[in-house]
C-alpha atoms as a PDB file:
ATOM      1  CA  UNK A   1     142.440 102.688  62.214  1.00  0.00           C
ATOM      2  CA  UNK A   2     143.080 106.170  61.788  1.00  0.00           C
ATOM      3  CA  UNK A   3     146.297 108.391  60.749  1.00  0.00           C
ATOM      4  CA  UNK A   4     148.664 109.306  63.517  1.00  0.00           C
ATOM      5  CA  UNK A   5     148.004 112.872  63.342  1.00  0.00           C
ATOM      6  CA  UNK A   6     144.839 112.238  63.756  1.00  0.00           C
ATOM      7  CA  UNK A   7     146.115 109.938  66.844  1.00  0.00           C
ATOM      8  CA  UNK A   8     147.848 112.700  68.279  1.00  0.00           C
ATOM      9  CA  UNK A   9     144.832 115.356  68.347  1.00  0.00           C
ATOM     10  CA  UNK A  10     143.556 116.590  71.667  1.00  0.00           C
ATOM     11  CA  UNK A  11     140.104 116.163  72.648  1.00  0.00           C
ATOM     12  CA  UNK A  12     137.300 118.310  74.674  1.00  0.00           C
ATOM     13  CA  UNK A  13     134.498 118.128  77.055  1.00  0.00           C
ATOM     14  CA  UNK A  14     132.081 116.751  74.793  1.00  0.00           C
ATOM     15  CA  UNK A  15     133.860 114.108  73.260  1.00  0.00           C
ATOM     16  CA  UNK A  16     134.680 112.775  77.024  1.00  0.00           C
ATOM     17  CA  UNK A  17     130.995 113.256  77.494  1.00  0.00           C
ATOM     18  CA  UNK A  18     130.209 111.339  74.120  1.00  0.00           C
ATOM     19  CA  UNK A  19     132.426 108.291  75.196  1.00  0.00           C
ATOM     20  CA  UNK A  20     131.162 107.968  78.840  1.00  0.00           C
ATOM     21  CA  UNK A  21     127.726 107.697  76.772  1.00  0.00           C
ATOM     22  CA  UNK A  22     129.070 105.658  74.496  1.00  0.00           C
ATOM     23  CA  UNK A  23     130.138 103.241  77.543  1.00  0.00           C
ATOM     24  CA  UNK A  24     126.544 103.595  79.060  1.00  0.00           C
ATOM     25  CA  UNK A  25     125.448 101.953  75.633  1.00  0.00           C
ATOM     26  CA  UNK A  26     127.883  98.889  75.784  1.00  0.00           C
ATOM     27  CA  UNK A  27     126.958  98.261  79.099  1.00  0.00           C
ATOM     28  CA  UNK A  28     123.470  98.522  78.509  1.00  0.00           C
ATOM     29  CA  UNK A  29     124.245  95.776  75.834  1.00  0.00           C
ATOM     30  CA  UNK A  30     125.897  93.554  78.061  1.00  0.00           C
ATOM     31  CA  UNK A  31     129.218  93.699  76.554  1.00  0.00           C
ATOM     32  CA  UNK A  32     131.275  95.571  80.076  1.00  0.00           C
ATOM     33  CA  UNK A  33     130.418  94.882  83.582  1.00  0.00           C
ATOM     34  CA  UNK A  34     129.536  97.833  85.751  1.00  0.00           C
ATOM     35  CA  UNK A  35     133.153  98.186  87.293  1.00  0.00           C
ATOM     36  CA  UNK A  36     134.254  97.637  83.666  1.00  0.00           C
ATOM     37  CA  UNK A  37     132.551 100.786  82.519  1.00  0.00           C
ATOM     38  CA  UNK A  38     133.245 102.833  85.715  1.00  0.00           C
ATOM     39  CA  UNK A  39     137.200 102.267  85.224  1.00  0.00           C
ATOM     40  CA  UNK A  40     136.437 103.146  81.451  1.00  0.00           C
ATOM     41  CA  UNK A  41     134.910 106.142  82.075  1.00  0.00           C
ATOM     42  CA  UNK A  42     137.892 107.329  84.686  1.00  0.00           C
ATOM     43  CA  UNK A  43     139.889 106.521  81.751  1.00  0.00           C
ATOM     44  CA  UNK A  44     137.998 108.308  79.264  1.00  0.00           C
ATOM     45  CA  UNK A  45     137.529 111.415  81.308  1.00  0.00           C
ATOM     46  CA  UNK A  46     141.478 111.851  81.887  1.00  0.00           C
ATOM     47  CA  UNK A  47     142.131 111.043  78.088  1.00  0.00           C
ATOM     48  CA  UNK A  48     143.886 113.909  76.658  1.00  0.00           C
ATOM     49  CA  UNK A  49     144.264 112.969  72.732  1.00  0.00           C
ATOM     50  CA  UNK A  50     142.178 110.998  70.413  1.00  0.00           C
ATOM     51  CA  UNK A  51     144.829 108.074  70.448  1.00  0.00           C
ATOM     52  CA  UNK A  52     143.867 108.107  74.859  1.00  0.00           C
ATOM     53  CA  UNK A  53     140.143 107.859  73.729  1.00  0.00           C
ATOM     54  CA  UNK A  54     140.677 104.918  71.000  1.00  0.00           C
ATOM     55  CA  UNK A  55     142.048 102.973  73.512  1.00  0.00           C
ATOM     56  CA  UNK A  56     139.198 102.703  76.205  1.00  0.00           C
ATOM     57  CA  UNK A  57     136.749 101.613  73.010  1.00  0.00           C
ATOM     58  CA  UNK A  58     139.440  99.263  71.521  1.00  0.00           C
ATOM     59  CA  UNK A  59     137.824  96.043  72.102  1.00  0.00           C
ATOM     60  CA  UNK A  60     134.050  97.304  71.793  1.00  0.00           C
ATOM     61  CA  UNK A  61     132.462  97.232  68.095  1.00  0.00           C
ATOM     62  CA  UNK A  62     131.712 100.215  66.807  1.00  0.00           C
ATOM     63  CA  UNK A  63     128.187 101.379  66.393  1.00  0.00           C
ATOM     64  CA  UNK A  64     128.686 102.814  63.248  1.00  0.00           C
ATOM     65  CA  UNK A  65     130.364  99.884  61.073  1.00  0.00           C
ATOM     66  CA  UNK A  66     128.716  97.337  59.511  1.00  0.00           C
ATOM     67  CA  UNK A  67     128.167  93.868  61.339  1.00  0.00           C
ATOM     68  CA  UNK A  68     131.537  92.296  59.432  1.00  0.00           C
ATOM     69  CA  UNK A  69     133.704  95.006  60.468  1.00  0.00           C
ATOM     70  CA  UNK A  70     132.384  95.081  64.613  1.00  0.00           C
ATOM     71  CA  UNK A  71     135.957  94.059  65.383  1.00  0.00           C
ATOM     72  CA  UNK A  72     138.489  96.846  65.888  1.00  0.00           C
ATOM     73  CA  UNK A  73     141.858  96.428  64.379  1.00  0.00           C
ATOM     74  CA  UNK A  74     143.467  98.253  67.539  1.00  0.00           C
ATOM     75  CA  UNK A  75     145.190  96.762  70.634  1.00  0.00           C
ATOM     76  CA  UNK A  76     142.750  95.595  73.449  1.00  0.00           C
ATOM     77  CA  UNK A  77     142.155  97.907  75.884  1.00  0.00           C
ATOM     78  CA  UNK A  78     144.777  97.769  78.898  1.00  0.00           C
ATOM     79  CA  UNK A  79     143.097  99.052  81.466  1.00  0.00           C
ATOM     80  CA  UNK A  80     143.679 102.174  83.823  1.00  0.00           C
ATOM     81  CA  UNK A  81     147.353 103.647  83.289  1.00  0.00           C
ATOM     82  CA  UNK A  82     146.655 107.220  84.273  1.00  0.00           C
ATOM     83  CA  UNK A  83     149.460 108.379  86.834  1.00  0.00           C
ATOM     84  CA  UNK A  84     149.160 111.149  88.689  1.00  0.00           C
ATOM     85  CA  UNK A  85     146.284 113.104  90.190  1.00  0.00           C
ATOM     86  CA  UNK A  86     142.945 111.661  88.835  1.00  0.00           C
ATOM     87  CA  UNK A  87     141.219 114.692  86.523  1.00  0.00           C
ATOM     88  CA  UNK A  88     138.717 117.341  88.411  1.00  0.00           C
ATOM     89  CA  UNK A  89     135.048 115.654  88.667  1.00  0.00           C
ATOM     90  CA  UNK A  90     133.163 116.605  85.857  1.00  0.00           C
ATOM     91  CA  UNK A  91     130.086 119.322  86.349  1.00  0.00           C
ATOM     92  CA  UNK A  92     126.812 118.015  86.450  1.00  0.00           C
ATOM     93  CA  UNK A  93     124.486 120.416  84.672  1.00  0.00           C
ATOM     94  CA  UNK A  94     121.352 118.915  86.055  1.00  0.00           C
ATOM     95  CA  UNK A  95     118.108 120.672  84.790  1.00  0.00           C
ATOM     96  CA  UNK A  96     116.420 122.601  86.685  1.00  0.00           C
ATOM     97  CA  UNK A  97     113.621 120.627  88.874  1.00  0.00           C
ATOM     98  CA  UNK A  98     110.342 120.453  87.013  1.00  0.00           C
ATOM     99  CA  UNK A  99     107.816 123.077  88.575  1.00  0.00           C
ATOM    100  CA  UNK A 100     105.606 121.724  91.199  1.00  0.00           C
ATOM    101  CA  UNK A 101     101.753 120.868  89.657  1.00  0.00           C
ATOM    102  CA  UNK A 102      98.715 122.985  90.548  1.00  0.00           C
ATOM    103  CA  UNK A 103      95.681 121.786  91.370  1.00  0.00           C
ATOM    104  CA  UNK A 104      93.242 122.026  88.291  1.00  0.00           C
ATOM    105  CA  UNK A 105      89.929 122.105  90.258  1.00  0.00           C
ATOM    106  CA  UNK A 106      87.551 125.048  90.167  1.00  0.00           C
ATOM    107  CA  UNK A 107      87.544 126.724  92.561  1.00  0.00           C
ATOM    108  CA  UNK A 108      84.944 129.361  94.131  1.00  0.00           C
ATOM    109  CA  UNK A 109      86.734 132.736  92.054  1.00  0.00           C
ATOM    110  CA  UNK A 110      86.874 130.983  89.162  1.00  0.00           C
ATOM    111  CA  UNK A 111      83.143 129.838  89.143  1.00  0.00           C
ATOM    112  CA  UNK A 112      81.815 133.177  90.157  1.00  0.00           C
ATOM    113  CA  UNK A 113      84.111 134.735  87.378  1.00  0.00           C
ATOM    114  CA  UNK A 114      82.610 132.339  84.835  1.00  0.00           C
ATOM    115  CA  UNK A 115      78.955 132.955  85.628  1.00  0.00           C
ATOM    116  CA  UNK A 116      79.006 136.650  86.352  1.00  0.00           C
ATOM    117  CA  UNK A 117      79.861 136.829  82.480  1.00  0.00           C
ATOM    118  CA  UNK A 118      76.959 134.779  81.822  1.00  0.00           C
ATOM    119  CA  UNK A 119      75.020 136.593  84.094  1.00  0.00           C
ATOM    120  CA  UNK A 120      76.106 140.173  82.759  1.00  0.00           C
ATOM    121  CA  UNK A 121      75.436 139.063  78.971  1.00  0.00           C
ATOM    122  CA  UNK A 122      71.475 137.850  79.936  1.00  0.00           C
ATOM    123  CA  UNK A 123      70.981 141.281  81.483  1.00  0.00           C
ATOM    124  CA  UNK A 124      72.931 143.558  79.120  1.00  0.00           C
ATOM    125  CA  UNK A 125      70.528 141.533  76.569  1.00  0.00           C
ATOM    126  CA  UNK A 126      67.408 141.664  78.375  1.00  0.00           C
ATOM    127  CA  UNK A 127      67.776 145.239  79.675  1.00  0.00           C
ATOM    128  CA  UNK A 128      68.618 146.589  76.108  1.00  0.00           C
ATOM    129  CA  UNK A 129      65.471 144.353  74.482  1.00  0.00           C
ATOM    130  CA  UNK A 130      62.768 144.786  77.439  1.00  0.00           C
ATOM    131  CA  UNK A 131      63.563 148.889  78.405  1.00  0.00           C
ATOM    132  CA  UNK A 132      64.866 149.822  74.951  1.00  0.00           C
ATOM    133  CA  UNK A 133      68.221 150.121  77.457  1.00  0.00           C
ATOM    134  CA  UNK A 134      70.961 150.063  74.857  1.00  0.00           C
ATOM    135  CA  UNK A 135      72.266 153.223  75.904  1.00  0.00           C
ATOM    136  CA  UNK A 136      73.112 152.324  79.676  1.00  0.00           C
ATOM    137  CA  UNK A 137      72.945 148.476  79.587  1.00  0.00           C
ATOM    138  CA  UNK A 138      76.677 148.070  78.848  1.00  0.00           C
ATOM    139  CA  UNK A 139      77.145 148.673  82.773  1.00  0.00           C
ATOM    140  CA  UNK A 140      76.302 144.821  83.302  1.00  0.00           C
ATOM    141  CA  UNK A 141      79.705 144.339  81.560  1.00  0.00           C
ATOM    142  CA  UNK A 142      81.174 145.557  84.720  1.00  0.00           C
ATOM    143  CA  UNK A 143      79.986 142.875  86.560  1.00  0.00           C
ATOM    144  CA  UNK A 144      83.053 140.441  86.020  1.00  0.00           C
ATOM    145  CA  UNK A 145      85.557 143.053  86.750  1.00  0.00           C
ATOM    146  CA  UNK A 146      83.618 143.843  90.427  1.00  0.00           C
ATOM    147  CA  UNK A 147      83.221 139.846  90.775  1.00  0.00           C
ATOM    148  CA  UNK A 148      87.047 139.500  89.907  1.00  0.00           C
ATOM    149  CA  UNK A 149      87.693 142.416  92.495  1.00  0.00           C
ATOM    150  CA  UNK A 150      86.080 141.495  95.158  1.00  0.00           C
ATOM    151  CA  UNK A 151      86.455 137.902  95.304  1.00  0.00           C
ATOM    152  CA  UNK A 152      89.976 138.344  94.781  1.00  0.00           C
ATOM    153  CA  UNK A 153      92.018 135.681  92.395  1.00  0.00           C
ATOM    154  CA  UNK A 154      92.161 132.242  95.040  1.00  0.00           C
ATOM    155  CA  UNK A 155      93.756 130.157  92.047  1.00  0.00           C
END
């Protein structure tokens, strides 16, 4: 299968992380029962060198070969020989719960907001146009910041 040197190389987190996904996948495919994968993945997280990790996936076809070559040339898996003290669990970084939804509806700040911009743009126009008011009509632009103010922000 592979060199012995390349047998004899240890292995990290991620690639115990990659096999117990790798497991998931096989038994998601029917090919290992569910105590099948759970002593599999014990296995796989106290594997220490890449020879270790061959040997839990030594019966299962490989994803990446083609179809002819599914069959590993390796000895059948043997099962759980780990002695000693099984390995420290593994963390579960878990993200972070999703944030709780807000309600979308309007409600009475909002609307006010809205419509005392409406409401300031008709007079700042019709104050300008019907009292020649240019000068002093930007005042009505105020109007949302008071509204905003005093009803407060209820959202």
């Amino acid at each position: 299968m592979a060199d012995s040197g390349h047998q004899t190389q240890r292995i990290g987190h991620a690639d115990r992380e990659a096999a117990e996904r790798e497991l998931a996948l096989h038994t998601n495919a029917g090919r290992l029962t569910e105590q099948e994968r759970v002593e599999r993945v014990d296995a796989a997280r106290a594997a220490v060198t890449r020879a270790d990790l061959d040997a839990v996936f030594a019966d299962l076809p490989r994803p990446d070969a083609p179809p002819y070559l599914q069959v590993s040339d390796a000895p059948a898996w043997p099962g759980p020989t780990v002695s000693g003290p099984p390995p420290a669990p593994m963390s579960d970084s878990a993200p972070p719960p999703a944030p709780t939804p807000q309600p979308t509806g309007s409600t009475t700040s909002s609307r006010m907001l809205a419509v005392s911009g409406s409401v300031a743009t008709f007079l700042f126009l019709a104050c300008g146009m019907a009292f020649d008011g240019w000068a002093w009509a930007w005042v009505f632009f105020l109007v949302p910041g008071i509204v905003a103010t005093w009803y407060g922000d209820d959202d």
